[in-house]
N, C-alpha and C. Protein backbone atom coordinates (compact mmCIF):
# COMPACT_ATOMS: atom_id res chain seq x y z
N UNK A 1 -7.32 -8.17 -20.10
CA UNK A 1 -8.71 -7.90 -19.78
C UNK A 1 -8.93 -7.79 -18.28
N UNK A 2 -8.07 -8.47 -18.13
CA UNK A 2 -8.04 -8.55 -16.18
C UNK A 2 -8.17 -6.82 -15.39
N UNK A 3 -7.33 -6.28 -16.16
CA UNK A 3 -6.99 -4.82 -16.16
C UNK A 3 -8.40 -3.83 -15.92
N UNK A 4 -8.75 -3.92 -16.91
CA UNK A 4 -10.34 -3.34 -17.25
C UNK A 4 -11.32 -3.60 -16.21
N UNK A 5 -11.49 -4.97 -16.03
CA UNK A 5 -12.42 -5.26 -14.52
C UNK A 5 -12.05 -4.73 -13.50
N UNK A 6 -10.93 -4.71 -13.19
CA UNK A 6 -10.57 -4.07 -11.82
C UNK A 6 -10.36 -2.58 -12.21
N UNK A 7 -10.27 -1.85 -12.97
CA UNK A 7 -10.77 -0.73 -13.22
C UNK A 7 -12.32 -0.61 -13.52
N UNK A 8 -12.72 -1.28 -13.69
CA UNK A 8 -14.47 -0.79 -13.53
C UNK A 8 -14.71 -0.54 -12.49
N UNK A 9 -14.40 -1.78 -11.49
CA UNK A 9 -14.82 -2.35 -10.26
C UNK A 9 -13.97 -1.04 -9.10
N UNK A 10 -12.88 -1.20 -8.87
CA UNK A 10 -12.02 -0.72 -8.73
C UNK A 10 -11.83 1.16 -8.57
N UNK A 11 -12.56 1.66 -9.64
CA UNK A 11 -11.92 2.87 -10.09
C UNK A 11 -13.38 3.34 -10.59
N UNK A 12 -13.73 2.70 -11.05
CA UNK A 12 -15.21 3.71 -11.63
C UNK A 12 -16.62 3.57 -10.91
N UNK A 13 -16.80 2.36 -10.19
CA UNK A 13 -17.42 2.16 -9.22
C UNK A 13 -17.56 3.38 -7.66
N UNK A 14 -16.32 2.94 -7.47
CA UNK A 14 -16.41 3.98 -6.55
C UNK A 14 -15.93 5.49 -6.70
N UNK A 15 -15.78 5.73 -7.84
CA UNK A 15 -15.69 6.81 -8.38
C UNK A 15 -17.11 8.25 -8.27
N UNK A 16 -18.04 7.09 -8.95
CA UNK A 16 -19.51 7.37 -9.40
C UNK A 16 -20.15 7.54 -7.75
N UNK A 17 -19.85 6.87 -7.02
CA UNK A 17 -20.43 6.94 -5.74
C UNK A 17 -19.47 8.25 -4.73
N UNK A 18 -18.26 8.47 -5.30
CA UNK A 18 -18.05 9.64 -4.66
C UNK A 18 -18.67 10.72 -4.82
N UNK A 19 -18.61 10.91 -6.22
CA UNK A 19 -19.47 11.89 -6.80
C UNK A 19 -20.72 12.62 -6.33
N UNK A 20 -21.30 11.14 -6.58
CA UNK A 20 -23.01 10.94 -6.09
C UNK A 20 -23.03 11.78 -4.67
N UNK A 21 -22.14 11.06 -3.51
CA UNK A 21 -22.31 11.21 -2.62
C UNK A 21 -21.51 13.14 -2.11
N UNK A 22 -20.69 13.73 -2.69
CA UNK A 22 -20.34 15.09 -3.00
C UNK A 22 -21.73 15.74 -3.06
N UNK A 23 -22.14 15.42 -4.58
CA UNK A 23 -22.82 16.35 -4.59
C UNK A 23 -24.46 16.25 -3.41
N UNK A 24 -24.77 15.13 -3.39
CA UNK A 24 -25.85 15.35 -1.95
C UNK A 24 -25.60 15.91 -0.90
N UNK A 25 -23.81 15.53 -0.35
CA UNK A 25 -23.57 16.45 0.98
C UNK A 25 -23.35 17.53 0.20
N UNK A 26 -23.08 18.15 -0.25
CA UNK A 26 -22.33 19.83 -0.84
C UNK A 26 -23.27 20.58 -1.36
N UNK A 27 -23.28 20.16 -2.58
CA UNK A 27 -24.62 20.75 -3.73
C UNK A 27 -26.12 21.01 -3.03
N UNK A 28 -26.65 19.55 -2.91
CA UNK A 28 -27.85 19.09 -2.55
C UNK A 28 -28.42 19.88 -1.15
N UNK A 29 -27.19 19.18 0.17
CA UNK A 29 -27.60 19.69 1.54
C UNK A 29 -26.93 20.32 1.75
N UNK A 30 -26.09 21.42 1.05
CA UNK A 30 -25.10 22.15 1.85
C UNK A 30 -24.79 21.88 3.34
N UNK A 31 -24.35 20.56 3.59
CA UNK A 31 -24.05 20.17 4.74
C UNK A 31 -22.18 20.40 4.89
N UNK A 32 -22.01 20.24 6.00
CA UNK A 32 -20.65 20.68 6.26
C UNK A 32 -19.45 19.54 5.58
N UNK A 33 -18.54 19.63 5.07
CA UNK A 33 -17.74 19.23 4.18
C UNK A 33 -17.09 17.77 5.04
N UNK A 34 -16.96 17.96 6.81
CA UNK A 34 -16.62 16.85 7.31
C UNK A 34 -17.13 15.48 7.35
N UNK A 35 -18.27 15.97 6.83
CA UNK A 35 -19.12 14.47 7.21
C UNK A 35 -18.85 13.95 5.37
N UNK A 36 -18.30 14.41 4.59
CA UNK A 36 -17.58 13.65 3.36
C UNK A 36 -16.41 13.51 3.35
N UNK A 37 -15.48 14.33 4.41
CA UNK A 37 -14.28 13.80 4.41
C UNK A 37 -14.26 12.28 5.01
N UNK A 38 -15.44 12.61 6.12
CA UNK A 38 -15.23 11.04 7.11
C UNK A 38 -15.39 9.96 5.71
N UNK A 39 -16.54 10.31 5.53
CA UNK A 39 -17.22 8.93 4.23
C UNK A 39 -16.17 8.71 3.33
N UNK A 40 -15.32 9.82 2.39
CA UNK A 40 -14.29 9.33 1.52
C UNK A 40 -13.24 8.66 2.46
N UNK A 41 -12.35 9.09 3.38
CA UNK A 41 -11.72 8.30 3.81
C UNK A 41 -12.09 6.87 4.20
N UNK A 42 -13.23 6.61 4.96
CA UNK A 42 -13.64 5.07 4.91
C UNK A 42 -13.77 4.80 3.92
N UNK A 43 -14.62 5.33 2.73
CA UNK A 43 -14.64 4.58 1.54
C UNK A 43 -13.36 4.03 0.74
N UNK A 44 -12.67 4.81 0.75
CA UNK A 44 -10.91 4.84 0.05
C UNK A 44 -10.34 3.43 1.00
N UNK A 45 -10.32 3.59 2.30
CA UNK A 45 -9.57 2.57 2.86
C UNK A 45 -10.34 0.68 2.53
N UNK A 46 -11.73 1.32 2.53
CA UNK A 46 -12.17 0.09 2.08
C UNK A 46 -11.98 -0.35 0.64
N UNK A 47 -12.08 0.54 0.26
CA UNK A 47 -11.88 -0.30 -1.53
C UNK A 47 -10.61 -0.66 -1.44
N UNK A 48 -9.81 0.06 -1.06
CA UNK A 48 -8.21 -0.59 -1.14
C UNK A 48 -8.17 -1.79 -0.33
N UNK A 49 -8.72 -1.99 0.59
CA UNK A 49 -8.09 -3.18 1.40
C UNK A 49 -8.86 -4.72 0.32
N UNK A 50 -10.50 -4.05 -0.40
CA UNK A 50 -11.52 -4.83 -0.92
C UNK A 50 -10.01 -5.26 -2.22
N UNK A 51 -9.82 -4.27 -2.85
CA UNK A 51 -9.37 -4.41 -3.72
C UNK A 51 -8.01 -5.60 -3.47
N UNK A 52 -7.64 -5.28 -2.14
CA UNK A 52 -5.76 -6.00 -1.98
C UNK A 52 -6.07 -7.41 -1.86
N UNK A 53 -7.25 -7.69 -1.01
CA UNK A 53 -8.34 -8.99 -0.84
C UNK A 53 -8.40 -10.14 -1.87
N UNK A 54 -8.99 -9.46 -2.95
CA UNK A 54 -10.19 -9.94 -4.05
C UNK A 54 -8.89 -10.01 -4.86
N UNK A 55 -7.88 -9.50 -5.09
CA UNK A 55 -7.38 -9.90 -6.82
C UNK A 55 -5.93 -10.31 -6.16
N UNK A 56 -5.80 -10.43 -5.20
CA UNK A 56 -3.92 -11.00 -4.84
C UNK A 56 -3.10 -10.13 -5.41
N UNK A 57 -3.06 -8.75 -5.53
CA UNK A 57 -2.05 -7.95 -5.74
C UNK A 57 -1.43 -7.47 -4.99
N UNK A 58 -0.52 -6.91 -5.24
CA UNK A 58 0.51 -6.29 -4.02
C UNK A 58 0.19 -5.17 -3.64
N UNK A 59 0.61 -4.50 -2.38
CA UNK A 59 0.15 -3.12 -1.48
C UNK A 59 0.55 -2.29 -2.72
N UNK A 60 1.42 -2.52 -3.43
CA UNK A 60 2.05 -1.14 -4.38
C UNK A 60 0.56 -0.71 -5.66
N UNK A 61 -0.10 -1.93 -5.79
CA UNK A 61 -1.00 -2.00 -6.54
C UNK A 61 -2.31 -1.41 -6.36
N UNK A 62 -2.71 -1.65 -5.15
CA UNK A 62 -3.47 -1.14 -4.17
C UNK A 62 -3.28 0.12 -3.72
N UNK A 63 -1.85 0.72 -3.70
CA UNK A 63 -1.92 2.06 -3.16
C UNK A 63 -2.42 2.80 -4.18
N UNK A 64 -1.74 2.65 -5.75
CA UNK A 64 -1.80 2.92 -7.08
C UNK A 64 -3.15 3.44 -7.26
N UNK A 65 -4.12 2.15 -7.26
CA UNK A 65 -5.50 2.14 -7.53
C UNK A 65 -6.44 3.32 -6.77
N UNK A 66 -5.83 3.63 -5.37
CA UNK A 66 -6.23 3.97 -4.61
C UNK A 66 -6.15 5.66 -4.44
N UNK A 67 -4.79 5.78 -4.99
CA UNK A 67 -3.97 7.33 -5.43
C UNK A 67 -4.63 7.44 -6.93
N UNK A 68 -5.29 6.82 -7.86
CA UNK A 68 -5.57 7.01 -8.67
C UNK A 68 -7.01 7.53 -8.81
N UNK A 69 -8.06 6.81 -7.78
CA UNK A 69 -9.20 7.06 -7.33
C UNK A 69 -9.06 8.35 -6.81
N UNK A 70 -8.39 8.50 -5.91
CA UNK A 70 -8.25 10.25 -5.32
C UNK A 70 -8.12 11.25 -6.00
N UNK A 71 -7.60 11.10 -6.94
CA UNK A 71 -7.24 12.29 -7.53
C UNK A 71 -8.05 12.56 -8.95
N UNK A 72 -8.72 11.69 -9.28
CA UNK A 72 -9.54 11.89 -10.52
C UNK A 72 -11.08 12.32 -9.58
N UNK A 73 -11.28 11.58 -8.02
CA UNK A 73 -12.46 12.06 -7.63
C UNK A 73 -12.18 13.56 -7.25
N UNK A 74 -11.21 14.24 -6.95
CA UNK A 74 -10.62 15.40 -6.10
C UNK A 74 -11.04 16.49 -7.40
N UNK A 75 -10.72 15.95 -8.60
CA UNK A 75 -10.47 16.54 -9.72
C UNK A 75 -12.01 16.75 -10.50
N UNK A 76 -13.21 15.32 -10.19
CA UNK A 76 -14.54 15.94 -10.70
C UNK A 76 -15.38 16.40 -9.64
N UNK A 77 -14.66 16.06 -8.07
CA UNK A 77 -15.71 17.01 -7.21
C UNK A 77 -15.32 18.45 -7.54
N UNK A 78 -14.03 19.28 -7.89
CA UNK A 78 -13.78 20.56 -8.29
C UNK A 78 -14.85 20.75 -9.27
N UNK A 79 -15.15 20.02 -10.31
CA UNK A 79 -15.70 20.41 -11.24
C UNK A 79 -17.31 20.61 -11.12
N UNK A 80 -17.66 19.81 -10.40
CA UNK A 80 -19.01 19.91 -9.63
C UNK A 80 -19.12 21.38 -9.30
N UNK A 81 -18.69 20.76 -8.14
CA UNK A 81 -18.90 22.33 -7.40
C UNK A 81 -18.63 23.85 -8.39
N UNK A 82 -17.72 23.71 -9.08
CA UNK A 82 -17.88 25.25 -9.84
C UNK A 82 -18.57 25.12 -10.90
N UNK A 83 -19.40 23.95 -11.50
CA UNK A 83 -20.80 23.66 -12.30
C UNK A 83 -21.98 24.38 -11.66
N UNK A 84 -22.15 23.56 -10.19
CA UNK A 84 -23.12 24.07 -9.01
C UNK A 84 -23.03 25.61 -8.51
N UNK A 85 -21.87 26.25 -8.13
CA UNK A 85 -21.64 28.11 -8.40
C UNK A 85 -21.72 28.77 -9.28
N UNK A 86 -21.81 28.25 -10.50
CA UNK A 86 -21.68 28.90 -11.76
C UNK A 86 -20.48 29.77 -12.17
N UNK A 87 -19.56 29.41 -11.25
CA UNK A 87 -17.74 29.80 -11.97
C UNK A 87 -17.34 28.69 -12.84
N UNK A 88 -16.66 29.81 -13.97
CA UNK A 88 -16.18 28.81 -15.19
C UNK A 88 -14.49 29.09 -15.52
């Protein structure tokens, strides 16, 4: 069960807030794409370090969590955005 919390916390938490925060800079303000690269990278480094902190796991665990977050957010900001253009 331990598993699951730190995937809520962990992985879907800041998941939902990448998102969120995509589509206001992109969608919303068509503002320039750097000012979400800055925010995901701080955000990413912080959850990982929050994450290495809070549960005593190892860096390998933390990178994991962290490579896992990236690429599922990488994967529904694509989907956004060609929702928001109307390419299917």
């Amino acid at each position: 069960m331990r598993w699951l919390s730190n995937a809520l916390r962990f992985l879907a938490v800041p998941l939902v807030l990448l998102l969120v925060a995509h589509h206001i800079v992109v969608n919303a303000f068509d503002l320039n794409v750097e000012y979400l690269w800055i925010g995901v990278g701080d955000g990413a480094l912080r959850v990982r370090l929050l994450f290495f902190w809070t549960t005593g796991s190892r860096a390998g665990a933390a990178f994991a969590f962290a490579a896992a977050l990236g690429i599922v957010a990488v994967a529904g900001m694509t989907v956004s955005q060609s929702l928001n253009s109307g390419i299917r």
